[in-house]
N, C-alpha and C. Protein backbone atom coordinates (compact mmCIF):
# COMPACT_ATOMS: atom_id res chain seq x y z
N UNK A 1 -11.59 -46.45 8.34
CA UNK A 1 -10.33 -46.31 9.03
C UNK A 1 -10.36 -45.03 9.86
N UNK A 2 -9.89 -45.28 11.09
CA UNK A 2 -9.74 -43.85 11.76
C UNK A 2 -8.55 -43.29 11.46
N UNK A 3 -9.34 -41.88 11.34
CA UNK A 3 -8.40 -40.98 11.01
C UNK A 3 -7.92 -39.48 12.18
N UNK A 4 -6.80 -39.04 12.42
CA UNK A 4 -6.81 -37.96 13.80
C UNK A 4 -5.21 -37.05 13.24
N UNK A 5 -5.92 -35.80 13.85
CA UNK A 5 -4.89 -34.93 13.75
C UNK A 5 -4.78 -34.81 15.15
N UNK A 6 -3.40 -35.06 15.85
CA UNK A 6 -3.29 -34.12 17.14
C UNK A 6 -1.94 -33.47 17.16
N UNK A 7 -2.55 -32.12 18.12
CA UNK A 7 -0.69 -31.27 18.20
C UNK A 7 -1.01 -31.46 19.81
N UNK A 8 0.29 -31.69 20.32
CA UNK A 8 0.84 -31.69 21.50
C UNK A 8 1.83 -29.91 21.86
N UNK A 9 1.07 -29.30 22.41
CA UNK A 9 1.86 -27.80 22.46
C UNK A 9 2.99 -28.02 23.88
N UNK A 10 2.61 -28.74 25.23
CA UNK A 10 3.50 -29.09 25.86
C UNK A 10 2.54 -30.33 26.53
N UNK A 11 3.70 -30.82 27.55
CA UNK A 11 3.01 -32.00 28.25
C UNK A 11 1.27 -32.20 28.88
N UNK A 12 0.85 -30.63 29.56
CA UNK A 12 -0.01 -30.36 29.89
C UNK A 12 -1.36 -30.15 29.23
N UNK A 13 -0.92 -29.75 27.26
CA UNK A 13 -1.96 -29.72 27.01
C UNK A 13 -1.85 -30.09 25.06
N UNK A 14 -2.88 -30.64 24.94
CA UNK A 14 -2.76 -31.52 23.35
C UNK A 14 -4.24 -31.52 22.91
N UNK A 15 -4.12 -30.54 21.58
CA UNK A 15 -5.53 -30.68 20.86
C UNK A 15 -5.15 -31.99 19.96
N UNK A 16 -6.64 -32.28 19.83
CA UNK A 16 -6.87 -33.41 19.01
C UNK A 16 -8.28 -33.11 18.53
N UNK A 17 -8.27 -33.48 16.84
CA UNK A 17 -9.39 -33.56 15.96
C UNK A 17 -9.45 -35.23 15.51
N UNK A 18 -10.62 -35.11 15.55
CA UNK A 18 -11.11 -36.98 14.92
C UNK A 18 -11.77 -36.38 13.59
N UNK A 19 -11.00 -36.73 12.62
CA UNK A 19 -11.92 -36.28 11.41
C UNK A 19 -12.84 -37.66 10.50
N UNK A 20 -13.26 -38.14 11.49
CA UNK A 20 -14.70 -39.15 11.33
C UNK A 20 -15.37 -38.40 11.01
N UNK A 21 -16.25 -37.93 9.24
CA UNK A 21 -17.64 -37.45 8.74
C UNK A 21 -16.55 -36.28 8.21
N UNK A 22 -15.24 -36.15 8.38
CA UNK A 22 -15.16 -34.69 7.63
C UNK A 22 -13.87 -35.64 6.67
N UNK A 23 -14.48 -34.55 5.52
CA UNK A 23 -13.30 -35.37 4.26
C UNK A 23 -12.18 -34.79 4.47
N UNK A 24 -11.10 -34.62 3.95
CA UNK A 24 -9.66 -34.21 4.19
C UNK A 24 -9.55 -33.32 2.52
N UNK A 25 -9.08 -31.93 3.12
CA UNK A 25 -9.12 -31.20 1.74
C UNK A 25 -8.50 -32.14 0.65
N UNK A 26 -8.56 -31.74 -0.42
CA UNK A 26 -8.45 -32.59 -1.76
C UNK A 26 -6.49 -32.09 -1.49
N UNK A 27 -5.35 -32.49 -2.03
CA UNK A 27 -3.83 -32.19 -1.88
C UNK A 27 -4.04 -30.65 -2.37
N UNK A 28 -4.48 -30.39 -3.52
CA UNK A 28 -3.60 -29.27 -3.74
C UNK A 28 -4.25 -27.84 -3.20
N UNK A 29 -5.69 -28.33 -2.71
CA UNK A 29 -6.22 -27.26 -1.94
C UNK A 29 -5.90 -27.07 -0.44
N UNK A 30 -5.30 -28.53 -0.44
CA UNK A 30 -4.98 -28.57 1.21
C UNK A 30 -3.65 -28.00 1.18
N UNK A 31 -2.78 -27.80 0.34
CA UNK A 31 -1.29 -27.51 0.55
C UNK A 31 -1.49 -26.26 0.05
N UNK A 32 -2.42 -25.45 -0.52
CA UNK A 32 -2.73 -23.85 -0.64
C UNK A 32 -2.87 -23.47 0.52
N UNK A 33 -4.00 -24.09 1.00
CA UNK A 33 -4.21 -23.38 2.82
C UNK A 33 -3.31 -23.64 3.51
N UNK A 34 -2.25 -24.65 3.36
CA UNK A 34 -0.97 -24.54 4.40
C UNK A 34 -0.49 -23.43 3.87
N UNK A 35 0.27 -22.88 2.64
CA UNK A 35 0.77 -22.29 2.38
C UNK A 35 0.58 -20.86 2.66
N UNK A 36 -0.80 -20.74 2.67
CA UNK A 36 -1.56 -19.47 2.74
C UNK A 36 -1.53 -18.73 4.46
N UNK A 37 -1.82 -20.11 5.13
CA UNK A 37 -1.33 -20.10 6.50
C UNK A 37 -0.04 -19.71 6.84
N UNK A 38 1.01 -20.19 6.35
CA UNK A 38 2.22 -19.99 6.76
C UNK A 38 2.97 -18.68 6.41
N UNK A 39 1.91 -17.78 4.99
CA UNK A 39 2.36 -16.98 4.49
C UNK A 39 1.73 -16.07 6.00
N UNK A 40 0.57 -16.21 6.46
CA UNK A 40 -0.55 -14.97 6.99
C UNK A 40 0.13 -14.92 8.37
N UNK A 41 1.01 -16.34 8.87
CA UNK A 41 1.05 -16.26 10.03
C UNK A 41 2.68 -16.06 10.22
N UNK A 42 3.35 -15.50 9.46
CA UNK A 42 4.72 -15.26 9.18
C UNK A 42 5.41 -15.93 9.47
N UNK A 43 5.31 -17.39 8.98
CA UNK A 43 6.11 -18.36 9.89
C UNK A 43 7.52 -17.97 8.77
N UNK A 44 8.45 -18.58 9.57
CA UNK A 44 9.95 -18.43 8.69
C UNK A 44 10.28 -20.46 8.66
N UNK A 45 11.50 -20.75 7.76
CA UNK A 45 11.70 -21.87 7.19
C UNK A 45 12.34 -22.54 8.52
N UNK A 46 12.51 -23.74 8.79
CA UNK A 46 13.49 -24.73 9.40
C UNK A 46 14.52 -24.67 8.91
N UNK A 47 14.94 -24.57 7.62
CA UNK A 47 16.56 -25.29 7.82
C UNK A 47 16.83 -24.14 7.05
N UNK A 48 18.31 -23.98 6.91
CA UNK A 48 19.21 -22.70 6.80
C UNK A 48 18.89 -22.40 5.49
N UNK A 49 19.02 -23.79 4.33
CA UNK A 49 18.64 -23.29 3.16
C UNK A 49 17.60 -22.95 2.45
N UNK A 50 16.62 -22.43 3.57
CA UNK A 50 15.31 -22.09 2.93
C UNK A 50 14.51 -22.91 2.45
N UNK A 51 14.47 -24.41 2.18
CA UNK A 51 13.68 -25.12 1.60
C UNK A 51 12.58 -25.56 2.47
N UNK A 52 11.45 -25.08 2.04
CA UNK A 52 10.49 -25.59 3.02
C UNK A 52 9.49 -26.95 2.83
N UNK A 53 9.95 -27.91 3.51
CA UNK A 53 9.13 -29.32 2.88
C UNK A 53 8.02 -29.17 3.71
N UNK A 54 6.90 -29.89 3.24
CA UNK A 54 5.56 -30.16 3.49
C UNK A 54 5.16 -30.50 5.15
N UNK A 55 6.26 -31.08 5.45
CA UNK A 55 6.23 -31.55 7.08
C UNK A 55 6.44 -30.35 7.92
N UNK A 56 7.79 -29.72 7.30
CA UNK A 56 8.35 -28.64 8.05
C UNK A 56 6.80 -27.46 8.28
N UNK A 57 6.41 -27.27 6.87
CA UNK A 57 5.02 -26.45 6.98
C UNK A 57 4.06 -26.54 7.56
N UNK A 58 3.84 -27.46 8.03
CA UNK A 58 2.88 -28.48 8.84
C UNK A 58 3.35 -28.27 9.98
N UNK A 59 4.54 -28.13 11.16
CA UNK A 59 5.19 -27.91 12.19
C UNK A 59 4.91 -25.98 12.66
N UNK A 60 5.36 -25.64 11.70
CA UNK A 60 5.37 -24.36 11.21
C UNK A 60 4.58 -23.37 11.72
N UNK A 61 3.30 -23.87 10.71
CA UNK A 61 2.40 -22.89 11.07
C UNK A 61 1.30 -24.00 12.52
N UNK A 62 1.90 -24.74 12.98
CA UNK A 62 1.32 -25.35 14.38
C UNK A 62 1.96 -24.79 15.15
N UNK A 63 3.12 -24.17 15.30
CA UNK A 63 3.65 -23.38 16.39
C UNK A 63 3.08 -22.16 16.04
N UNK A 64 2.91 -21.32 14.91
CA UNK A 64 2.89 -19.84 14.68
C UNK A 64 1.17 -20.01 15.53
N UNK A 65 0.51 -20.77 14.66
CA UNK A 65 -0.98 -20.54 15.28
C UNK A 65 -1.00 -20.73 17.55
N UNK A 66 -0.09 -21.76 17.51
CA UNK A 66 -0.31 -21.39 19.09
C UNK A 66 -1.79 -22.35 19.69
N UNK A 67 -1.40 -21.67 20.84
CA UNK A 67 -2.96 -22.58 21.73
C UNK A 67 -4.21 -21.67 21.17
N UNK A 68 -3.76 -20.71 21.26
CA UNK A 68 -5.14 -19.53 20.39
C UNK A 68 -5.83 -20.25 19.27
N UNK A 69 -5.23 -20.28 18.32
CA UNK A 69 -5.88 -20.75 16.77
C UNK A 69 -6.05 -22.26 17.49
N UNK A 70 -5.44 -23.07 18.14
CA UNK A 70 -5.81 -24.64 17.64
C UNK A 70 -6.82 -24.52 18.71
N UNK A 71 -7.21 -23.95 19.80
CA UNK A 71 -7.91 -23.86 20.40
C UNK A 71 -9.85 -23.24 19.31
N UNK A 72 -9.06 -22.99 18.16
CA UNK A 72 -10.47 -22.15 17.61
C UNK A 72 -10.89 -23.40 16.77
N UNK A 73 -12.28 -23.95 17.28
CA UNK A 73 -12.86 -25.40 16.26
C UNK A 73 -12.70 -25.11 15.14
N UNK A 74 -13.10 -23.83 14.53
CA UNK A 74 -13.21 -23.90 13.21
C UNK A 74 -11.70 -23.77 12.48
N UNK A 75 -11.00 -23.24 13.00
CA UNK A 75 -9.46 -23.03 12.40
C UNK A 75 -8.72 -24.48 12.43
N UNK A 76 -8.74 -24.89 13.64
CA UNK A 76 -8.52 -26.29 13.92
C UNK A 76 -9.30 -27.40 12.67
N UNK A 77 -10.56 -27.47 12.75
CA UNK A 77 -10.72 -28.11 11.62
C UNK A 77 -9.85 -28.06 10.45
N UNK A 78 -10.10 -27.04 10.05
CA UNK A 78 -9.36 -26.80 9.07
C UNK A 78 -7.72 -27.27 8.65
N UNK A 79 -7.01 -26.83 10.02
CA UNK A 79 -5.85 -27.43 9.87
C UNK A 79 -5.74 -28.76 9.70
N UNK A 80 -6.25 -29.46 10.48
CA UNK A 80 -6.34 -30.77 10.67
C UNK A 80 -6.81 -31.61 9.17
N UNK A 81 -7.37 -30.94 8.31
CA UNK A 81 -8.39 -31.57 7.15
C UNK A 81 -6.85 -30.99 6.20
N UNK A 82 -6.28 -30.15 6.34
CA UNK A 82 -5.15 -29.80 5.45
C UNK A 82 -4.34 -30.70 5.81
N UNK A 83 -4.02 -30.77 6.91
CA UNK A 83 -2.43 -31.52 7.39
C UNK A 83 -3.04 -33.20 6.60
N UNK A 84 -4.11 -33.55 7.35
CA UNK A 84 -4.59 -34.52 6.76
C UNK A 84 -4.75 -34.81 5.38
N UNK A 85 -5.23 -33.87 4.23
CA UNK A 85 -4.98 -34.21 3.23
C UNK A 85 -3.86 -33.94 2.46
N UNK A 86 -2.68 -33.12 2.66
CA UNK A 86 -1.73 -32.67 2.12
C UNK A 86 -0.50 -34.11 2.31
N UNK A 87 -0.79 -34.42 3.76
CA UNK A 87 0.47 -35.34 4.11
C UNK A 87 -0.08 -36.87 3.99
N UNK A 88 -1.37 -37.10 3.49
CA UNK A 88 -2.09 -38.24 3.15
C UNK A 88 -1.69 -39.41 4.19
N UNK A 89 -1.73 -39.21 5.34
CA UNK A 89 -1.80 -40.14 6.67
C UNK A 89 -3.29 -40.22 7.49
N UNK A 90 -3.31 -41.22 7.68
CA UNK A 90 -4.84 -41.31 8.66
C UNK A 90 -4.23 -40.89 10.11
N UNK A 91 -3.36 -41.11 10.35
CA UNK A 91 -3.04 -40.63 11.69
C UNK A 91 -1.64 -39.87 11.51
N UNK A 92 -2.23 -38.34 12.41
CA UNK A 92 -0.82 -37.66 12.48
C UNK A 92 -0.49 -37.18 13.71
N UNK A 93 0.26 -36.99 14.30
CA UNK A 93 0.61 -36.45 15.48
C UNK A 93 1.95 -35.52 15.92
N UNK A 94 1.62 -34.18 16.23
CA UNK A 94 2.55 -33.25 15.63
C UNK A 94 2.87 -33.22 17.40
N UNK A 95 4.70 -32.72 17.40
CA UNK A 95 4.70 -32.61 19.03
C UNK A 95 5.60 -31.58 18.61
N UNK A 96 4.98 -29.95 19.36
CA UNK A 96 5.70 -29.31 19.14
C UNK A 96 7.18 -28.81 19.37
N UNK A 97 7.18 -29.46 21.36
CA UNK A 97 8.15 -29.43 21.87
C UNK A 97 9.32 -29.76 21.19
N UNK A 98 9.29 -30.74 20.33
CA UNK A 98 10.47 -31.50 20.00
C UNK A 98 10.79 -31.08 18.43
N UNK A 99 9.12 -30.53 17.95
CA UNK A 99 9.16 -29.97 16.40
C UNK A 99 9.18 -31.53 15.99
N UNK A 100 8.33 -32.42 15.87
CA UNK A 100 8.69 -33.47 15.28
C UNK A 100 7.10 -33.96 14.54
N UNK A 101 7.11 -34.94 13.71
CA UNK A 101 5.63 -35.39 12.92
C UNK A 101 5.93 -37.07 13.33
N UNK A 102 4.89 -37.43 14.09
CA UNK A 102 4.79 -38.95 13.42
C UNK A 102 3.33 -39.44 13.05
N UNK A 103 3.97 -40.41 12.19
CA UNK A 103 2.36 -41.23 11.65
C UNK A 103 2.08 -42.62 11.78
């Protein structure tokens, strides 16, 4: 089954990973490195009451990292193998403009 992470940062420009040959971190290592991410890259919560769900974290630290980090293969991998195994979808597609996830 194919599997793809892509973030859309605006109309002009959209990384995309094909993670064909790369496994998808195992959940709870993949939702450490989100976490770990979101802690390093100071992202703050979506909604007023502080609760941060798995999607929101996933949005999160895709805006904090920027065209810089998703632009870096190896960081990018990475995200992509987290988002991928944390949110257990073969296909994800993050658009930042709108802050939204679909699968």
């Amino acid at each position: 089954m194919h599997s793809e992470v892509s973030v859309t940062v605006d109309r002009n420009q959209e990384f995309r990973f094909d993670l064909e040959g790369h496994e998808p971190m195992p959940s709870d290592v993949a939702r450490r490195w989100l976490d770990d991410e979101f802690t390093r890259l100071e992202c703050e919560p979506l909604r007023a009451s502080g609760k941060v769900l798995l999607a929101d974290k996933v949005l999160t630290v895709a805006r904090a990292a920027g065209p810089v980090l998703l632009a870096d293969p190896d960081w990018f991998q990475k995200f992509a193998r987290a988002t991928h195994g944390a949110l257990a979808k073969a296909i994800v597609r993050i658009d930042l403009p709108s802050m939204a996830i679909s699968y």
